[in-house]
PDB file of N, CA and C in Angstrom:
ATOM      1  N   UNK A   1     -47.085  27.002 -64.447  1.00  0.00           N
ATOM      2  CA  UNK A   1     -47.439  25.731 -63.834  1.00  0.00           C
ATOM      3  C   UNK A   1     -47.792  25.922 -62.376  1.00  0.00           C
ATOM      4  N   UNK A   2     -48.324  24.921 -61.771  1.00  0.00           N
ATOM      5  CA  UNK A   2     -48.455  24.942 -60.293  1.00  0.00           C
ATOM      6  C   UNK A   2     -47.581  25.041 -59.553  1.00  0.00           C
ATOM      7  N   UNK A   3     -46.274  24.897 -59.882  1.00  0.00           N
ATOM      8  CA  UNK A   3     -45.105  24.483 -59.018  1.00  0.00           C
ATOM      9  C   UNK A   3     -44.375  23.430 -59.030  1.00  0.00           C
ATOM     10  N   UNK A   4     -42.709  23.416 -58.831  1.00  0.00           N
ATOM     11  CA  UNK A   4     -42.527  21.865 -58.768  1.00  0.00           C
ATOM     12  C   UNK A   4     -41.489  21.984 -56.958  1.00  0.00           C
ATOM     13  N   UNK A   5     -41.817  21.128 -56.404  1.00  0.00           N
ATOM     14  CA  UNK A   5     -41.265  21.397 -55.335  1.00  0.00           C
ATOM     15  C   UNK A   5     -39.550  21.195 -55.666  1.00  0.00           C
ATOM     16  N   UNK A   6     -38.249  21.682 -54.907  1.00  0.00           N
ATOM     17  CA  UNK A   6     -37.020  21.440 -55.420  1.00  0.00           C
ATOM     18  C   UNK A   6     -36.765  20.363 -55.383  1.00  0.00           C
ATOM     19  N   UNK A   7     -36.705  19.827 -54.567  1.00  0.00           N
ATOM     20  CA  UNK A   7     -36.364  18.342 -54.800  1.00  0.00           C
ATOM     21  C   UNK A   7     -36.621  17.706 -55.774  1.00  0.00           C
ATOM     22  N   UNK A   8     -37.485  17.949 -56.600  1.00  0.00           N
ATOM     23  CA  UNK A   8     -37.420  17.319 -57.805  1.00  0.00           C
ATOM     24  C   UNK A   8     -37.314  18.144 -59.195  1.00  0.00           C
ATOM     25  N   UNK A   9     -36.773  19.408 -58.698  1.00  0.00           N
ATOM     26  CA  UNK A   9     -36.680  20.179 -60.185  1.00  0.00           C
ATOM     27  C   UNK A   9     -35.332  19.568 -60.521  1.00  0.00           C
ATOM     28  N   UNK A  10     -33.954  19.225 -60.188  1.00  0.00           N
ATOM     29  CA  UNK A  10     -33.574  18.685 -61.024  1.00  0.00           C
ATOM     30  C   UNK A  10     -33.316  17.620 -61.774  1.00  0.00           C
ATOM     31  N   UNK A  11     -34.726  17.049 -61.407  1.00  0.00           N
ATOM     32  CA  UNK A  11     -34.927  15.526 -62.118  1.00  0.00           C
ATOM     33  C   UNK A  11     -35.860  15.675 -63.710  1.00  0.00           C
ATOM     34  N   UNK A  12     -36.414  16.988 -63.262  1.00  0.00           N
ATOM     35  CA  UNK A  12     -37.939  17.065 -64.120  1.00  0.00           C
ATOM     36  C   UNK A  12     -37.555  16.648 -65.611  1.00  0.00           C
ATOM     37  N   UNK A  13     -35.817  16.444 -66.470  1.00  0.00           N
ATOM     38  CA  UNK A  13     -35.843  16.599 -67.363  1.00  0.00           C
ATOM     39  C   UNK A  13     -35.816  15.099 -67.529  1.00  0.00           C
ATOM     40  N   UNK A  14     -35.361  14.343 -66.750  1.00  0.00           N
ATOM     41  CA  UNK A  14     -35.471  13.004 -66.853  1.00  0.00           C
ATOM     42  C   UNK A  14     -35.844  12.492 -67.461  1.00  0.00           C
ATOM     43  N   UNK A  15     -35.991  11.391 -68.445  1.00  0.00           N
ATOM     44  CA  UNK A  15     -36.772  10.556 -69.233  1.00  0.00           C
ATOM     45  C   UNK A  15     -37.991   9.688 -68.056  1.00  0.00           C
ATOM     46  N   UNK A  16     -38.956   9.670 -68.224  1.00  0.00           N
ATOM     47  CA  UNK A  16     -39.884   9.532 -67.765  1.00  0.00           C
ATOM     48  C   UNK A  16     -40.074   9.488 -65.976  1.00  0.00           C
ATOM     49  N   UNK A  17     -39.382  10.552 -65.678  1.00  0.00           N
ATOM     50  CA  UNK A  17     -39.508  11.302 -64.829  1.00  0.00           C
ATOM     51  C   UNK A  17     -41.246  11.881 -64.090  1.00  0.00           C
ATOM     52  N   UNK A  18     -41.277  11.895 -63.550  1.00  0.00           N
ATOM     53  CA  UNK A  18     -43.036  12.361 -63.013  1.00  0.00           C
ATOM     54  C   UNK A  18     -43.073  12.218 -61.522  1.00  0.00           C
ATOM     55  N   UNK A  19     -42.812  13.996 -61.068  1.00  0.00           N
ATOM     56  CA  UNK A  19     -42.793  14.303 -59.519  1.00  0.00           C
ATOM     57  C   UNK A  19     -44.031  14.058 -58.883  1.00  0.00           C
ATOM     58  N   UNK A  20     -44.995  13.865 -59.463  1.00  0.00           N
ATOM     59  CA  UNK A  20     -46.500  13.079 -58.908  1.00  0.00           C
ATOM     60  C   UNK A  20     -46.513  12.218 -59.280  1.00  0.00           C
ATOM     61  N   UNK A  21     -46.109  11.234 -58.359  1.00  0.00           N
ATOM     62  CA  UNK A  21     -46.370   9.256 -59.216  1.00  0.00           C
ATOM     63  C   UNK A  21     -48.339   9.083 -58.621  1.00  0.00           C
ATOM     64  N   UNK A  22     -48.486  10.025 -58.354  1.00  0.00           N
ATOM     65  CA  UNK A  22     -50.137   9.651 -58.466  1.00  0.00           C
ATOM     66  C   UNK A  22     -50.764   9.443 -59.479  1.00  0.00           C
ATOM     67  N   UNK A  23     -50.126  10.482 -60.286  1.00  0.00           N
ATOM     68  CA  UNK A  23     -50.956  11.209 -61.540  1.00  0.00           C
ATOM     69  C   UNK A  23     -50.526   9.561 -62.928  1.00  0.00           C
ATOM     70  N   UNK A  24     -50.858   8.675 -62.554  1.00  0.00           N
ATOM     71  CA  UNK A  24     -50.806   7.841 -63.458  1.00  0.00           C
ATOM     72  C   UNK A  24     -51.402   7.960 -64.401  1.00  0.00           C
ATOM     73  N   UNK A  25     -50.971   7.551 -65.663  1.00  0.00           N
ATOM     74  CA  UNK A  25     -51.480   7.885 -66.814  1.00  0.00           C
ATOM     75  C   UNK A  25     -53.000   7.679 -67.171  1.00  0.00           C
ATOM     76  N   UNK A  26     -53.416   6.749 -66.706  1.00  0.00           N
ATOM     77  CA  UNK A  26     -54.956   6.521 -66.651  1.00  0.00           C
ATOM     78  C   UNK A  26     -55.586   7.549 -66.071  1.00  0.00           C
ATOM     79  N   UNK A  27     -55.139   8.570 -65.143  1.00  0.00           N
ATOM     80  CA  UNK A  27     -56.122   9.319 -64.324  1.00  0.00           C
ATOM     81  C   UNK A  27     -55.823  10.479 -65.187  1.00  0.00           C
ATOM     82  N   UNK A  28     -54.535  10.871 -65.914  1.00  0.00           N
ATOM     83  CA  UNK A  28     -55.154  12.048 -66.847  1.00  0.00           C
ATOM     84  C   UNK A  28     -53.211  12.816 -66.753  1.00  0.00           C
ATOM     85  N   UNK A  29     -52.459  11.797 -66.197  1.00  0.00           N
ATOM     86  CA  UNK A  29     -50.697  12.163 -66.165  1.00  0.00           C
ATOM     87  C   UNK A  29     -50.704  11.535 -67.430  1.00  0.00           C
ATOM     88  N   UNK A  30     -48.975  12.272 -67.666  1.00  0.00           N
ATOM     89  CA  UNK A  30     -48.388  11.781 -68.894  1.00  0.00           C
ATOM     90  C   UNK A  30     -47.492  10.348 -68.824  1.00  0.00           C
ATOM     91  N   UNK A  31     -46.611  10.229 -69.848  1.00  0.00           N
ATOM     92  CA  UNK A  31     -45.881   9.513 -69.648  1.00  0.00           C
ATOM     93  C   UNK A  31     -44.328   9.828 -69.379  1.00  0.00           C
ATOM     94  N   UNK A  32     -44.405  11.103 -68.972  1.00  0.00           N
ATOM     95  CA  UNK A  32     -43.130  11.896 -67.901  1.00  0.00           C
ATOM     96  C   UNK A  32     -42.078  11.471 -69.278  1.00  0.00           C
ATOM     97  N   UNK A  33     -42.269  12.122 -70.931  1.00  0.00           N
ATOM     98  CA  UNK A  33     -41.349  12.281 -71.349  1.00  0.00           C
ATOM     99  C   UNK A  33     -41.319  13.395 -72.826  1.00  0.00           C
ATOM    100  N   UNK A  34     -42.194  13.903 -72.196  1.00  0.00           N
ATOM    101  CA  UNK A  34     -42.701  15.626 -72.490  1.00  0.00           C
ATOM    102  C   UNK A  34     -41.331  16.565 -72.559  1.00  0.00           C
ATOM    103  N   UNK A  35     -40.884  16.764 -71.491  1.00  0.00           N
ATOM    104  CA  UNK A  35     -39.866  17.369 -71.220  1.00  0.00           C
ATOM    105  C   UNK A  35     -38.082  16.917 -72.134  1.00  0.00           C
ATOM    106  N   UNK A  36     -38.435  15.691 -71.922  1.00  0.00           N
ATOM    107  CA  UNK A  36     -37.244  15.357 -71.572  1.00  0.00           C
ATOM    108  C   UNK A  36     -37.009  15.561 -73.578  1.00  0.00           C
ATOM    109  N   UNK A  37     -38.151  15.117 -74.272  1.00  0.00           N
ATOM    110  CA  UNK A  37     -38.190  15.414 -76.041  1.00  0.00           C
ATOM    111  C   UNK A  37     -37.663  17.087 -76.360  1.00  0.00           C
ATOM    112  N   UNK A  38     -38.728  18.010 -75.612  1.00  0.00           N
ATOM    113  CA  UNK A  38     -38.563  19.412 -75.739  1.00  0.00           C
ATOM    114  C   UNK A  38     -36.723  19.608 -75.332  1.00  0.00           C
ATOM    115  N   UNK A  39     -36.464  19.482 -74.482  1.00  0.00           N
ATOM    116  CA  UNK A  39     -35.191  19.448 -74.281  1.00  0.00           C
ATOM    117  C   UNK A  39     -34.287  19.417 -75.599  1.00  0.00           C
ATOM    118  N   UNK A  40     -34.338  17.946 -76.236  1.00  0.00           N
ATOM    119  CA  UNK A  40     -33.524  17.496 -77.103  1.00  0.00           C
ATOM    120  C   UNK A  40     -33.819  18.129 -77.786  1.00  0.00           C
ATOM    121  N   UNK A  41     -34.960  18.625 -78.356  1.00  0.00           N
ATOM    122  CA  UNK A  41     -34.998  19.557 -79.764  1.00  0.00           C
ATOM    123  C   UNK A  41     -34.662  20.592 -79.779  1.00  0.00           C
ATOM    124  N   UNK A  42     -34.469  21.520 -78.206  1.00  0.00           N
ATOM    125  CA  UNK A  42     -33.735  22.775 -78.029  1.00  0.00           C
ATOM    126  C   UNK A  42     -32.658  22.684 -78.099  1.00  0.00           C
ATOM    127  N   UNK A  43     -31.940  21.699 -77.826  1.00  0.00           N
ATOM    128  CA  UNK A  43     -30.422  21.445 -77.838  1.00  0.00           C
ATOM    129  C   UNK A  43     -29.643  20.919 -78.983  1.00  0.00           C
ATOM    130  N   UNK A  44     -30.712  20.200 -80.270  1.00  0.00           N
ATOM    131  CA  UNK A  44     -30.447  19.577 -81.428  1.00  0.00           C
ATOM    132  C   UNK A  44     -30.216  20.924 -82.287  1.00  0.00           C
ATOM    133  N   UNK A  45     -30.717  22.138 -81.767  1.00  0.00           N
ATOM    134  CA  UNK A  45     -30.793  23.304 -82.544  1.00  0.00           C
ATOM    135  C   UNK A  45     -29.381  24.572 -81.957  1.00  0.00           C
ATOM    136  N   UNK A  46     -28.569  23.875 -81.329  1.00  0.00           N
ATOM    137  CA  UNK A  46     -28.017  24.489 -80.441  1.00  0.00           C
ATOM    138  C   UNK A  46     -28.506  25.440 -79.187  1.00  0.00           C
ATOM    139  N   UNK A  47     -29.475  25.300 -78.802  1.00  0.00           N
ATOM    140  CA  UNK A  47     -30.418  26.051 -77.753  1.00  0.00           C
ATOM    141  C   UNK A  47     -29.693  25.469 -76.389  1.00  0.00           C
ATOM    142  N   UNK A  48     -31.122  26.121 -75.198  1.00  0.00           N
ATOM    143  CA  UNK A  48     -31.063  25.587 -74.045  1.00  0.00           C
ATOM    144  C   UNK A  48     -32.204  25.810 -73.413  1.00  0.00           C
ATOM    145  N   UNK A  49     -32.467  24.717 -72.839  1.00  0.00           N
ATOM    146  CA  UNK A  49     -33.798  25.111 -72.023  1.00  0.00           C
ATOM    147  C   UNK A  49     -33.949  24.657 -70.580  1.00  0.00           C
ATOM    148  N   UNK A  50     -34.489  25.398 -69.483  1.00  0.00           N
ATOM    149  CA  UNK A  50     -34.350  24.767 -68.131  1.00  0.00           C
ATOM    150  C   UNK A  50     -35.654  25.530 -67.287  1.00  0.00           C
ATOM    151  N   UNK A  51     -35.949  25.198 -66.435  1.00  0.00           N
ATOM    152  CA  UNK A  51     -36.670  25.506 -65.361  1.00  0.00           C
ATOM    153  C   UNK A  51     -36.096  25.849 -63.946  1.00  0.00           C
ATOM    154  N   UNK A  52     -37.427  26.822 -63.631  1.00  0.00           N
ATOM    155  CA  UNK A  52     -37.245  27.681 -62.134  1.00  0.00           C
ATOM    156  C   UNK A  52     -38.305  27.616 -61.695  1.00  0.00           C
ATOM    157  N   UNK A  53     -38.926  27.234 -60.370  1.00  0.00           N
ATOM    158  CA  UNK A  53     -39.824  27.177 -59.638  1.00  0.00           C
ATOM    159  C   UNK A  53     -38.992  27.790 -57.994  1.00  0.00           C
ATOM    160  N   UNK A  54     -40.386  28.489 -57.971  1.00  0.00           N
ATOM    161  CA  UNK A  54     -40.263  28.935 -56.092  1.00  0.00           C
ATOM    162  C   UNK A  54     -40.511  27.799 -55.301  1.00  0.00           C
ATOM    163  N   UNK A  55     -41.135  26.752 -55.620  1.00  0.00           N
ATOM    164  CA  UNK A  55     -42.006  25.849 -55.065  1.00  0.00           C
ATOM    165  C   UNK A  55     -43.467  25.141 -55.435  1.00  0.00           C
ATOM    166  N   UNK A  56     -44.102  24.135 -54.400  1.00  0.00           N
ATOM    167  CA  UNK A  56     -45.006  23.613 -54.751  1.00  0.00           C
ATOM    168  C   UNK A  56     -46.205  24.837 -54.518  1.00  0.00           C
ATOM    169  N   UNK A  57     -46.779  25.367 -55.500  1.00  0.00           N
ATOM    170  CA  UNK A  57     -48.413  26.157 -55.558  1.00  0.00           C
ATOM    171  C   UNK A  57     -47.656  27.759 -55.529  1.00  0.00           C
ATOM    172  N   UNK A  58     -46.228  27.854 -56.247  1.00  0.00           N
ATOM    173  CA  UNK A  58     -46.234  29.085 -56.231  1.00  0.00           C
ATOM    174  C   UNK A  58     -45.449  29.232 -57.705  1.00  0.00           C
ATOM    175  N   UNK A  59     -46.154  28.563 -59.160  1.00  0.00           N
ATOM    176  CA  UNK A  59     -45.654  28.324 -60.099  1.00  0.00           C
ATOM    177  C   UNK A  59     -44.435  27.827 -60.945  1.00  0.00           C
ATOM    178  N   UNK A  60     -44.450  27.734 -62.130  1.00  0.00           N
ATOM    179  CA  UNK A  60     -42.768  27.675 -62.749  1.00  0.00           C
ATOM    180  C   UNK A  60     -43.024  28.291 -64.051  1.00  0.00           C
ATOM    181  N   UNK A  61     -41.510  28.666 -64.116  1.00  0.00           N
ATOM    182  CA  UNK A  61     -40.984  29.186 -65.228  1.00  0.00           C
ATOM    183  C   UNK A  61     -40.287  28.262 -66.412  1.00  0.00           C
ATOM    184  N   UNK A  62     -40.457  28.014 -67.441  1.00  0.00           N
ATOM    185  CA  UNK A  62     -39.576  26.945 -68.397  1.00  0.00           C
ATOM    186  C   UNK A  62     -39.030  28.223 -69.595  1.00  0.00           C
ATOM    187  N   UNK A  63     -37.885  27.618 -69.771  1.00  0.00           N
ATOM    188  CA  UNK A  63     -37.408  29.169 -70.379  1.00  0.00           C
ATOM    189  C   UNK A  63     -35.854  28.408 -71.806  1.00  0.00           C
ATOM    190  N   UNK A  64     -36.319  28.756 -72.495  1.00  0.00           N
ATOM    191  CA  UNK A  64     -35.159  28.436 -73.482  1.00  0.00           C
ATOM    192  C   UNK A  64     -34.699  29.622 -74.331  1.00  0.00           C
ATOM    193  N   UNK A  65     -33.419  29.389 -74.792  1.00  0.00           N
ATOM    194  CA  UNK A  65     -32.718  30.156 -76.018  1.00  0.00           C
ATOM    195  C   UNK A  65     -32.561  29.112 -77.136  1.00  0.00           C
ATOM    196  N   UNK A  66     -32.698  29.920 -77.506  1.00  0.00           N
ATOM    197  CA  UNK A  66     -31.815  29.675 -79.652  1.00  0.00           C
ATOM    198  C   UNK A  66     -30.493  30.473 -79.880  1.00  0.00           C
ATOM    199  N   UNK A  67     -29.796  29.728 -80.118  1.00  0.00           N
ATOM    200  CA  UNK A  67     -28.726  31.171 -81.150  1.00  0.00           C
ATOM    201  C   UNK A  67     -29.555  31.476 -82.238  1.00  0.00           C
ATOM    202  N   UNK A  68     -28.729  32.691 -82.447  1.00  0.00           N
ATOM    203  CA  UNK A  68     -29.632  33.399 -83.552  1.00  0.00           C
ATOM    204  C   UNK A  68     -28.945  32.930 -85.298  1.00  0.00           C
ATOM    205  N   UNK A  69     -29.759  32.764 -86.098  1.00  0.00           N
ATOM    206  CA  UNK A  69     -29.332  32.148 -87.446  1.00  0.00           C
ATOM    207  C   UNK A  69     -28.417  33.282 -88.111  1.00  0.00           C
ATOM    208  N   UNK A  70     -26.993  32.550 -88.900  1.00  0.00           N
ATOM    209  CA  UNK A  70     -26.153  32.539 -89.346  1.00  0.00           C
ATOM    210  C   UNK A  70     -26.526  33.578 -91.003  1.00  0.00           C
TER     211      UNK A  70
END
């Protein structure tokens, strides 16, 4: 990704959450609840998933586990 600045990485999982309130959905943003679905389905599976960013324009990382099947 482009980056998320900190201040708002630990919101990003938020339910309709969106660290650019520019990016309104009409201009081509989501409805800031992307994340917050992916989440639940990593975690409905016993997983985990989270993010790391350096900052704004110096990318991110989104990174999950699974346990491994029984």
């Amino acid at each position: 990704g482009v980056g998320i600045p900190s201040e708002h990485l630990p919101h990003i999982f938020d339910r309709f959450y969106r660290a650019d309130k520019s990016r309104s959905r009409r201009s081509g943003g989501g409805s800031g609840i992307g994340l917050t679905i992916a989440r639940a389905l990593v975690e409905a599976h016993g997983g985990r998933l989270w993010a790391e960013s350096a900052g704004e324009g110096k990318g991110s990382t989104f990174t999950f586990t699974l346990p491994l099947a029984k």
